[in-house]
Protein backbone atom coordinates (compact mmCIF):
# COMPACT_ATOMS: atom_id res chain seq x y z
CA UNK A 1 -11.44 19.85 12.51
CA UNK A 2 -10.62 18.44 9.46
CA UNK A 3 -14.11 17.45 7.37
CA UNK A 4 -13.52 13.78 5.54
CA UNK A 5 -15.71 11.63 3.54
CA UNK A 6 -14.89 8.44 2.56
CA UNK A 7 -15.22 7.31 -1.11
CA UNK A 8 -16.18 3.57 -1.56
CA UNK A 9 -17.33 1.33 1.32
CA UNK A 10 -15.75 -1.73 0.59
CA UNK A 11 -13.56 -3.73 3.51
CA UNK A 12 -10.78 -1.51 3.86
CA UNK A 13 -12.88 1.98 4.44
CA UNK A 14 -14.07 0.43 7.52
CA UNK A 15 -9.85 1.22 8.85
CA UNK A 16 -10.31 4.42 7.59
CA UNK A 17 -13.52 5.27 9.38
CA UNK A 18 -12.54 3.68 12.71
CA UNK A 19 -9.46 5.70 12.20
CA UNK A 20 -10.85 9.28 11.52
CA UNK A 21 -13.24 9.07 14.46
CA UNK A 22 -10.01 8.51 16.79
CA UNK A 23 -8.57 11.54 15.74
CA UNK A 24 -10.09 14.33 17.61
CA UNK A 25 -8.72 16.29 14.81
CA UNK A 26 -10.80 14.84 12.29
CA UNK A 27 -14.63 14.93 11.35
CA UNK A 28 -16.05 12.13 9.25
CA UNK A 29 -18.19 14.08 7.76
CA UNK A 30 -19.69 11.55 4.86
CA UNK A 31 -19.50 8.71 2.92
CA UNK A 32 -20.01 7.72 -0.35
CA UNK A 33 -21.37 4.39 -2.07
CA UNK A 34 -23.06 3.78 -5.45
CA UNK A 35 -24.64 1.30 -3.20
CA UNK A 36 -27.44 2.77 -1.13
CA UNK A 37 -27.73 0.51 1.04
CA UNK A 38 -24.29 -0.59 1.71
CA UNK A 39 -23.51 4.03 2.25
CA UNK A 40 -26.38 4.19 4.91
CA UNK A 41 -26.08 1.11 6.51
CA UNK A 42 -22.36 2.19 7.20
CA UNK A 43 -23.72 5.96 7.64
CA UNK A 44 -26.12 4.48 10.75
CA UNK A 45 -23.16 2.61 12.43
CA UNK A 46 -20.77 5.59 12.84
CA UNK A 47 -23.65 8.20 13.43
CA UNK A 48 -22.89 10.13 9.93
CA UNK A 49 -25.52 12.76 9.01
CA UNK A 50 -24.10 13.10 4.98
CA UNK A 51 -24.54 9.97 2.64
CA UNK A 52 -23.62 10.22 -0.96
CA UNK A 53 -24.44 8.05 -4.15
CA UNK A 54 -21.61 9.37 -6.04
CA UNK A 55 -18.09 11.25 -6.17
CA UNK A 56 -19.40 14.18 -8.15
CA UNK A 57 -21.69 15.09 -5.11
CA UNK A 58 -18.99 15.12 -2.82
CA UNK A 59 -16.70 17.02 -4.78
CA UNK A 60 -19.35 20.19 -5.37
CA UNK A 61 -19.97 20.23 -1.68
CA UNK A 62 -17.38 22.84 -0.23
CA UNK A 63 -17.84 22.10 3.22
CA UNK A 64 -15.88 18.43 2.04
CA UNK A 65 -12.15 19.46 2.78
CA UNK A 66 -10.37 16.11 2.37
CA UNK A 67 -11.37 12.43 0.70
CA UNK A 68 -10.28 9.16 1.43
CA UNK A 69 -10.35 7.03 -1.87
CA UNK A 70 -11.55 3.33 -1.03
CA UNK A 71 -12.32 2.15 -4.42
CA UNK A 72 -11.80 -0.41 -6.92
CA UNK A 73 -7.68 -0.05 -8.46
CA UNK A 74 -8.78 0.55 -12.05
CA UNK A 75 -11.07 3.88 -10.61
CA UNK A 76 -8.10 5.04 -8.04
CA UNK A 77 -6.59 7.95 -10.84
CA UNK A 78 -9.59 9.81 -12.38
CA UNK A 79 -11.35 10.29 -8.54
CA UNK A 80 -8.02 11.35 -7.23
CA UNK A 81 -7.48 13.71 -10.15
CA UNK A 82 -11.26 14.99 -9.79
CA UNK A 83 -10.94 15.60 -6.00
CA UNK A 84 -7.75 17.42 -6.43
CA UNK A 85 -9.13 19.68 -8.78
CA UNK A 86 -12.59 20.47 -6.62
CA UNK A 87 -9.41 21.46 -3.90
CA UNK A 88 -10.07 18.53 -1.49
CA UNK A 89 -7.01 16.32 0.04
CA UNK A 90 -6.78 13.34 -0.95
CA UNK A 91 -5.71 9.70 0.54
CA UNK A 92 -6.07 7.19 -2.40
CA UNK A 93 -5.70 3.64 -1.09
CA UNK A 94 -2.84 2.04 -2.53
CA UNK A 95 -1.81 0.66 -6.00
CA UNK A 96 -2.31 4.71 -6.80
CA UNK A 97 -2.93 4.03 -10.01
CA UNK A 98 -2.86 1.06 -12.20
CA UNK A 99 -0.07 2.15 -14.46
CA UNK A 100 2.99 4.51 -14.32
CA UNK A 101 1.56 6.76 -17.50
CA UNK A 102 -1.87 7.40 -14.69
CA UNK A 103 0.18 7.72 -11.68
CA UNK A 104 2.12 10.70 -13.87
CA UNK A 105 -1.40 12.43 -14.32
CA UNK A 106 -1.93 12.61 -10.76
CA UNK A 107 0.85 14.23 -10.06
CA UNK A 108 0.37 16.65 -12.64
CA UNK A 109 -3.35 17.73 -11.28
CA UNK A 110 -1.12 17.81 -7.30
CA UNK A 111 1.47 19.77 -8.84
CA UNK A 112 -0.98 22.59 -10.62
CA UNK A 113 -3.10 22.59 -7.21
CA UNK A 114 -2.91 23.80 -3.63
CA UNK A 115 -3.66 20.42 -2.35
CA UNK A 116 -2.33 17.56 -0.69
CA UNK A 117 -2.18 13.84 -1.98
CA UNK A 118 -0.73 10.79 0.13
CA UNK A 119 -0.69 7.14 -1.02
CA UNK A 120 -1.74 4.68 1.55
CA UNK A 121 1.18 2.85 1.77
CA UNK A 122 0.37 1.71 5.56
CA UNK A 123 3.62 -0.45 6.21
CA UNK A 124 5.75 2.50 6.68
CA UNK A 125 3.78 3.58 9.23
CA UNK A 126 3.83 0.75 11.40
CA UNK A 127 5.80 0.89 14.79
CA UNK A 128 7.97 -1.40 14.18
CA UNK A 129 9.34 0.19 10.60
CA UNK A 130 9.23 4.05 12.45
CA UNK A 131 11.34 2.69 15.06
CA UNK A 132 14.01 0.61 12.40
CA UNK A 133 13.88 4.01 10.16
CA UNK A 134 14.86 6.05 12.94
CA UNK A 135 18.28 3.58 13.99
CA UNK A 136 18.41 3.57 10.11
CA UNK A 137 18.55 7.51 10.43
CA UNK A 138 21.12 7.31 13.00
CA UNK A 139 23.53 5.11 10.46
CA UNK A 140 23.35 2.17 12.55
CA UNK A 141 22.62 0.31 9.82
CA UNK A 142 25.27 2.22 7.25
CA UNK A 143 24.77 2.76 3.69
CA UNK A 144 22.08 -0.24 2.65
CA UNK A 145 22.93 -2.06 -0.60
CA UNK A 146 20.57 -4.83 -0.46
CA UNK A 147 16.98 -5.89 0.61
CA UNK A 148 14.59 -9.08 0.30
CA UNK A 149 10.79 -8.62 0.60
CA UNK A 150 8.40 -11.45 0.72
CA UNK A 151 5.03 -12.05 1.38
CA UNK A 152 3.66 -15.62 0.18
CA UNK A 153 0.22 -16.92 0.41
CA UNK A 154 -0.58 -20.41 0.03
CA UNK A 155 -4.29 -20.38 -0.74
CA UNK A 156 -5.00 -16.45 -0.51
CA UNK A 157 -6.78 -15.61 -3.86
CA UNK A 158 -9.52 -13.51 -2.28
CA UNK A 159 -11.76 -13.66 -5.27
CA UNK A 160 -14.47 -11.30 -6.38
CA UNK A 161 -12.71 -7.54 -7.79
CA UNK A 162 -9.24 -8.75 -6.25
CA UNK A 163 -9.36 -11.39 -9.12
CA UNK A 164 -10.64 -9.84 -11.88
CA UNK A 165 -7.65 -7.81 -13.79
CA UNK A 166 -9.84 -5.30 -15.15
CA UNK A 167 -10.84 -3.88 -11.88
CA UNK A 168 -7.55 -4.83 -9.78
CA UNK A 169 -5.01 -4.38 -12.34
CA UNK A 170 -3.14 -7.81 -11.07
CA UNK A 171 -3.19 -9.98 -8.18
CA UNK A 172 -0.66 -10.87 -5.02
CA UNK A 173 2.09 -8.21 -7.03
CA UNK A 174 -0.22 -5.03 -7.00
CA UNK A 175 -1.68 -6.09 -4.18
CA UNK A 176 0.37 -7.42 -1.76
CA UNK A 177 3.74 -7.02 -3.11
CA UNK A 178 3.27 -2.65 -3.45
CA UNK A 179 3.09 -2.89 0.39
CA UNK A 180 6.27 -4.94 0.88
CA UNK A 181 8.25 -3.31 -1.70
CA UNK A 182 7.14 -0.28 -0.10
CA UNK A 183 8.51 -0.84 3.32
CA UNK A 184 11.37 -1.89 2.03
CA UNK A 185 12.30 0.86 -0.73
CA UNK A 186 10.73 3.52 2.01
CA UNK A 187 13.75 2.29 4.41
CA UNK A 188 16.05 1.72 1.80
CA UNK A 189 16.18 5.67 1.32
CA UNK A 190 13.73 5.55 -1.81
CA UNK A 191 16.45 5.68 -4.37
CA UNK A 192 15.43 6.61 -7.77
CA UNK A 193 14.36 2.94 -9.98
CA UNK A 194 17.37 1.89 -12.86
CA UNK A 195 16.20 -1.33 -14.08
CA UNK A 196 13.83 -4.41 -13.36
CA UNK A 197 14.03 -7.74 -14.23
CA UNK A 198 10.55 -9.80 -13.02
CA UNK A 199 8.52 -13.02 -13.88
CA UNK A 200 4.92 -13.09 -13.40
CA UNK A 201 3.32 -17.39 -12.91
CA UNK A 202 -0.61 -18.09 -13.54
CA UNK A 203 0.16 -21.82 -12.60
CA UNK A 204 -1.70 -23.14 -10.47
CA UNK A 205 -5.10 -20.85 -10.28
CA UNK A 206 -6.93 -19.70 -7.34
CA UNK A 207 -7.19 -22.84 -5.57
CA UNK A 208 -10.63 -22.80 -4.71
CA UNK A 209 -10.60 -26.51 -4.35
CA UNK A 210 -9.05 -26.85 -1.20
CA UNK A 211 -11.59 -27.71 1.42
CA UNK A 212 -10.92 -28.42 5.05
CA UNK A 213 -8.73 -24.79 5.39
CA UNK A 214 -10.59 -21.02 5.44
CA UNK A 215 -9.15 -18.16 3.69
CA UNK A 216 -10.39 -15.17 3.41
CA UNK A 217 -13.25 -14.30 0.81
CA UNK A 218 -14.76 -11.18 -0.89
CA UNK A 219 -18.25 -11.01 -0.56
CA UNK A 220 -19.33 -11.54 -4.56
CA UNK A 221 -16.47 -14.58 -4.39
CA UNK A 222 -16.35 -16.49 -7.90
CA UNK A 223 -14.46 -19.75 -8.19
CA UNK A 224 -14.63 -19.17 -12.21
CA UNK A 225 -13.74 -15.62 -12.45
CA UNK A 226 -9.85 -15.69 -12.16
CA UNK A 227 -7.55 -12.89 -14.89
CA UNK A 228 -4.98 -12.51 -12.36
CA UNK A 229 -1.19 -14.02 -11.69
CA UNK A 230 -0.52 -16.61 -8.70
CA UNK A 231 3.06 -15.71 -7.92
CA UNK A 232 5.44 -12.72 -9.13
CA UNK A 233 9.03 -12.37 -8.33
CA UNK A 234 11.66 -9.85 -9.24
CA UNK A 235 15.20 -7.97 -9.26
CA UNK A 236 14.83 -4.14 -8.47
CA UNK A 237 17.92 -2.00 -9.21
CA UNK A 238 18.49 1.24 -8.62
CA UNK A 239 20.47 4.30 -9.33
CA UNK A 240 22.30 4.26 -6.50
CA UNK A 241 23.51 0.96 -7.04
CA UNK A 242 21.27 -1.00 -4.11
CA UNK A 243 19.02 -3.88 -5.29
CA UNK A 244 15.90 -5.32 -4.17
CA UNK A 245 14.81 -8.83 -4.34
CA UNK A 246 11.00 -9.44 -4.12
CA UNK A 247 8.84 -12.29 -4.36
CA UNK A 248 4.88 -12.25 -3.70
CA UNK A 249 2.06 -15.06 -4.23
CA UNK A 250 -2.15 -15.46 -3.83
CA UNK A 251 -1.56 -19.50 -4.86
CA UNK A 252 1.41 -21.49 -4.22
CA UNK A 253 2.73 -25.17 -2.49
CA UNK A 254 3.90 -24.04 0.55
CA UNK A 255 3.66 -25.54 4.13
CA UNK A 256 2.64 -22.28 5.27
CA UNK A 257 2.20 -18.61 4.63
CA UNK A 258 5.12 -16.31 5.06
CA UNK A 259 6.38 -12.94 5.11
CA UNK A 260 10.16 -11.90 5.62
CA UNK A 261 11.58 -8.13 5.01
CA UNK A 262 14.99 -8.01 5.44
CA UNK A 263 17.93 -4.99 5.21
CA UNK A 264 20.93 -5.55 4.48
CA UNK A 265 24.04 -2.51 5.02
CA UNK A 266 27.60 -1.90 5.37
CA UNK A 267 27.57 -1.70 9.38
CA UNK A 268 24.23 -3.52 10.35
CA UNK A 269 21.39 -5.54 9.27
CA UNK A 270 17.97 -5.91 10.25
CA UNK A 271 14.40 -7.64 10.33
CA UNK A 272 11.57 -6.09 10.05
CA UNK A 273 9.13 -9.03 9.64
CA UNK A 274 8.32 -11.23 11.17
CA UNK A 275 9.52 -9.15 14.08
CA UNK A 276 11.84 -6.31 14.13
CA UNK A 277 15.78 -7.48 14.80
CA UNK A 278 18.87 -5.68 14.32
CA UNK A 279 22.14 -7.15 13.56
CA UNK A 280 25.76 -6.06 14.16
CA UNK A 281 29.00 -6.40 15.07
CA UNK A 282 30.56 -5.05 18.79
CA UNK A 283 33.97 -6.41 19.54
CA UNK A 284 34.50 -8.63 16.97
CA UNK A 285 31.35 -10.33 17.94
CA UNK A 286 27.59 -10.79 16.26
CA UNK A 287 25.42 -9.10 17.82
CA UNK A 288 21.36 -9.75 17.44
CA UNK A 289 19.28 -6.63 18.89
CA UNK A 290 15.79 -6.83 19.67
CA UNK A 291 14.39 -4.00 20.52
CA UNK A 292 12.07 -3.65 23.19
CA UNK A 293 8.66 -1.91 21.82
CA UNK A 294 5.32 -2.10 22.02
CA UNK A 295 4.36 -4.02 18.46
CA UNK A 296 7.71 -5.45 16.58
CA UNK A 297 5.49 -6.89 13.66
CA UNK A 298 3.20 -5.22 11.62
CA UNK A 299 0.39 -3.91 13.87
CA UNK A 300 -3.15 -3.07 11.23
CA UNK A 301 -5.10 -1.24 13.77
CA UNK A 302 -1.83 0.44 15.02
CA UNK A 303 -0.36 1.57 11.90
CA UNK A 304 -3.54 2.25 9.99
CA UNK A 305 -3.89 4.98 12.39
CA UNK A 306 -0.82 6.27 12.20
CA UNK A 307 -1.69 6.85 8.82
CA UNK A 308 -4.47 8.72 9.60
CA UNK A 309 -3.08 10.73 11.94
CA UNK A 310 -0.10 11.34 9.18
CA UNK A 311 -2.66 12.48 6.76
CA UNK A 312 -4.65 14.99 8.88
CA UNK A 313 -1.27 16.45 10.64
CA UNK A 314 0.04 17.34 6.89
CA UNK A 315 -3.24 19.14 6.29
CA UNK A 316 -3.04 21.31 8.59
CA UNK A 317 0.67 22.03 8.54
CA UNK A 318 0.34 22.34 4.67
CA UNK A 319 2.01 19.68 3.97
CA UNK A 320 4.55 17.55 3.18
CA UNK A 321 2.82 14.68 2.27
CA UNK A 322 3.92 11.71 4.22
CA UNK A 323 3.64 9.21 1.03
CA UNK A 324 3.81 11.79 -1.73
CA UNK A 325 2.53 11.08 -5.32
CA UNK A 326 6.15 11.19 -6.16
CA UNK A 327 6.31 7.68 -4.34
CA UNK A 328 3.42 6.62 -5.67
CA UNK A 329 4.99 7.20 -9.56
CA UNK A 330 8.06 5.20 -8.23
CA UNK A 331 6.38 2.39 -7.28
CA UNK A 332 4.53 2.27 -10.11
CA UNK A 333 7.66 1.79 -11.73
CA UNK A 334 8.65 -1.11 -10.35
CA UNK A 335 4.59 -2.63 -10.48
CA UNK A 336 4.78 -1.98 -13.92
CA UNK A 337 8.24 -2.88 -14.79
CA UNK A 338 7.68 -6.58 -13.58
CA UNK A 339 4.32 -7.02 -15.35
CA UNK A 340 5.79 -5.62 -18.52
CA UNK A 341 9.11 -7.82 -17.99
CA UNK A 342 7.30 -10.86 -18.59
CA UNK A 343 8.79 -13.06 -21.12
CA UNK A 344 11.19 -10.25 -22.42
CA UNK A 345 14.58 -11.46 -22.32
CA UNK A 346 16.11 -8.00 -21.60
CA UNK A 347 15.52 -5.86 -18.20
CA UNK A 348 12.71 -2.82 -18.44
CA UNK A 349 14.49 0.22 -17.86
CA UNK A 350 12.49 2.92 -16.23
C-alpha cells in the first residue's frame, strides 16, 4: 500500500481523502495543516494516527511515499519541487503553478528525480470524457480542428483566497477555465501551443450584492477583498493548425450558469457537456449518438476517484504519469498567454 499524506486541508482535500481511503491500494497515512486545529479535527474524522504542522515534517519522514498538494495556487511550485526532491510522488492540485517560468522548474526537479508528478486536472478523468477519448481513439471523430470550452458563472466569485490574486494567481481563468481548456486540449490530442490571443474583464466585481440567490462561499469570505478578473475569453492556436475557443466567468449578466465543451472534426462531432453526444453522418443523413453510460456529464465523486486511482496505479507501475508536468507547462502556456495578452494588440506567441 501506497503511504499518502495530504498537504493543506482546505475544501478540495476532503475529495482527495474520501478518495484514498477507497482505494484499497492506498494508505492515508497523514495530513498536514499549519492549522492545528483544522489537521486534527480532519485527522479524528478519517481515523489518521500522523498529523503534521508543516511540509518540511512530512518530507523528512521516509515512511511518506507520495503527497497530495491541496494548497493555496501561489505555494503549488516550491512544495511540489521540495517533495520531489525528499523522493515522494506528488499530485499538485491544479493551476500547477502560477506561471509558465515555475511550471518549467518543476519539471526540471521531475526530470533530475526518480519520481512521479501528476497535475490534477480531474475533467479528463471523468466517464463521460474516457468514454468520448476512446471513440476519439477509434477516429470516429477524424482529425479535430476545432473546439469551444465554456464555463460561465453568473454570481460565482467564491471570495476569500479564490479572490485575492496574490494567493490564486487570477480568478474564473485559472480557476475554472484550466479545467475546461483541459478537457478539451486533453481530447484534442494535446497539440503543442502556437499563439494566443485573450481578453481578461474586471467589470462588474464580485457581485456580492445580490441577495435573494446562494452561491457558494469560502469560509474567510470578504465582500471588499476582490484583485481578480470577472470574465476571460480567448483564441488558442496551435501547431498543428487546430484552434480553441474559450470563454470563462466568476461575475457576469446571464439568465443562468452554463457550461458547453464541444469537438469539432473532419468525420464527427461531439458534446461533452452538458452531456456527452456524438454527431455524424450515415447515409447521407445526421446522425446524433448518445451513448448509453453510466454518468454522461461530469460526475465529481466519480471522476475525482478516477484520479486517484490514476495516481496510485502509476506509482506502482513506475509510471507514466497520467497528467504529466509536461501538461501542466502547456497549460500554463495558454493561462499565461491570455493574462499577458491583455491590451496588447499583437498575439503572445509561446
Amino acid at each position: 500500500m501506497i503511504k499518502v499524506v495530504i498537504i493543506g486541508l482546505g475544501t478540495i482535500s476532503d475529495m482527495h481523502a474520501k478518495s484514498y481511503i477507497a482505494n484499497p491500494e492506498a494508505e492515508l497515512y497523514g495530513v498536514c495543516d499549519v492549522n492545528k486545529e483544522r489537521a486534527h479535527t480532519v485527522a479524528t474524522k478519517y481515523k489518521i494516527q500522523k498529523v503534521y504542522m508543516n511540509a518540511d515534517e512530512v518530507f523528512a519522514d521516509p515512511n511518506v511515499e507520495a503527497v497530495s498538494i491541496c494548497t493555496w495556487n501561489h505555494t503549488h511550485a516550491e512544495l511540489a519541487i521540495a517533495a520531489i526532491r525528499a523522493g515522494k510522488h506528488v499530485l499538485v492540485e491544479k493551476p500547477v503553478a502560477m506561471t509558465v517560468k515555475e511550471a518549467e522548474e518543476i519539471k526540471a526537479a521531475v526530470d533530475n528525480s526518480n519520481v512521479m508528478l501528476q497535475v490534477g486536472y480531474v475533467r479528463r478523468f471523468a466517464e463521460n470524457a474516457q468514454v468520448l477519448k476512446a471513440f476519439i481513439d477509434q477516429g470516429k471523430l477524424g482529425d479535430i480542428y476545432y473546439a469551444k470550452a465554456s464555463l460561465l458563472r453568473r454570481i460565482g466569485n467564491p471570495g476569500g483566497w479564490f479572490a485575492d490574486k496574490e494567493r490564486s494567481g487570477g480568478g474564473p481563468l485559472i480557476d475554472l477555465g484550466v479545467h475546461i481548456i483541459d478537457a478539451c486540449w486533453y481530447l484534442m490530442g494535446r497539440p503543442k501551443v502556437k499563439s494566443v490571443t485573450g481578453h481578461v474583464y474586471s467589470s462588474i466585481g464580485n457581485r456580492s450584492n445580490i441577495q435573494n440567490l446562494d452561491f457558494y462561499k469560502t469560509a474567510d469570505y470578504d465582500a471588499s477583498v476582490n484583485s481578480v478578473e470577472d470574465l476571460a475569453n480567448a483564441l488558442i492556436t496551435f501547431e498543428n493548425g487546430s484552434s480553441l475557443m474559450v470563454d470563462t466567468s466568476y461575475s457576469l449578466h446571464l439568465k443562468k450558469d452554463q457550461i458547453a465543451l464541444q469537438l469539432f472534426g473532419t468525420k464527427g462531432g461531439a458534446e461533452l457537456e452538458p452531456h456527452l453526444t456524438l454527431v455524424t453522418e450515415e447515409n447521407n443523413t445526421i446522425i446524433n449518438i448518445d451513448p448509453q453510460i453510466n454518468q454522461s456529464t461530469f460526475d465529481f465523486d466519480g471522476a475525482f476517484q478516477n484520479q486517484i486511482n490514476a495516481f496510485i496505479g502509476a506509482i506502482q507501475s513506475n509510471g507514466p504519469s497520467p497528467a504529466p508536468i509536461e501538461d501542466g507547462v502547456e497549460l500554463m502556456k495558454m493561462i499565461e498567454g491570455i493574462y499577458q495578452g491583455v491590451g496588447q494588440k499583437d498575439e503572445v506567441k509561446s
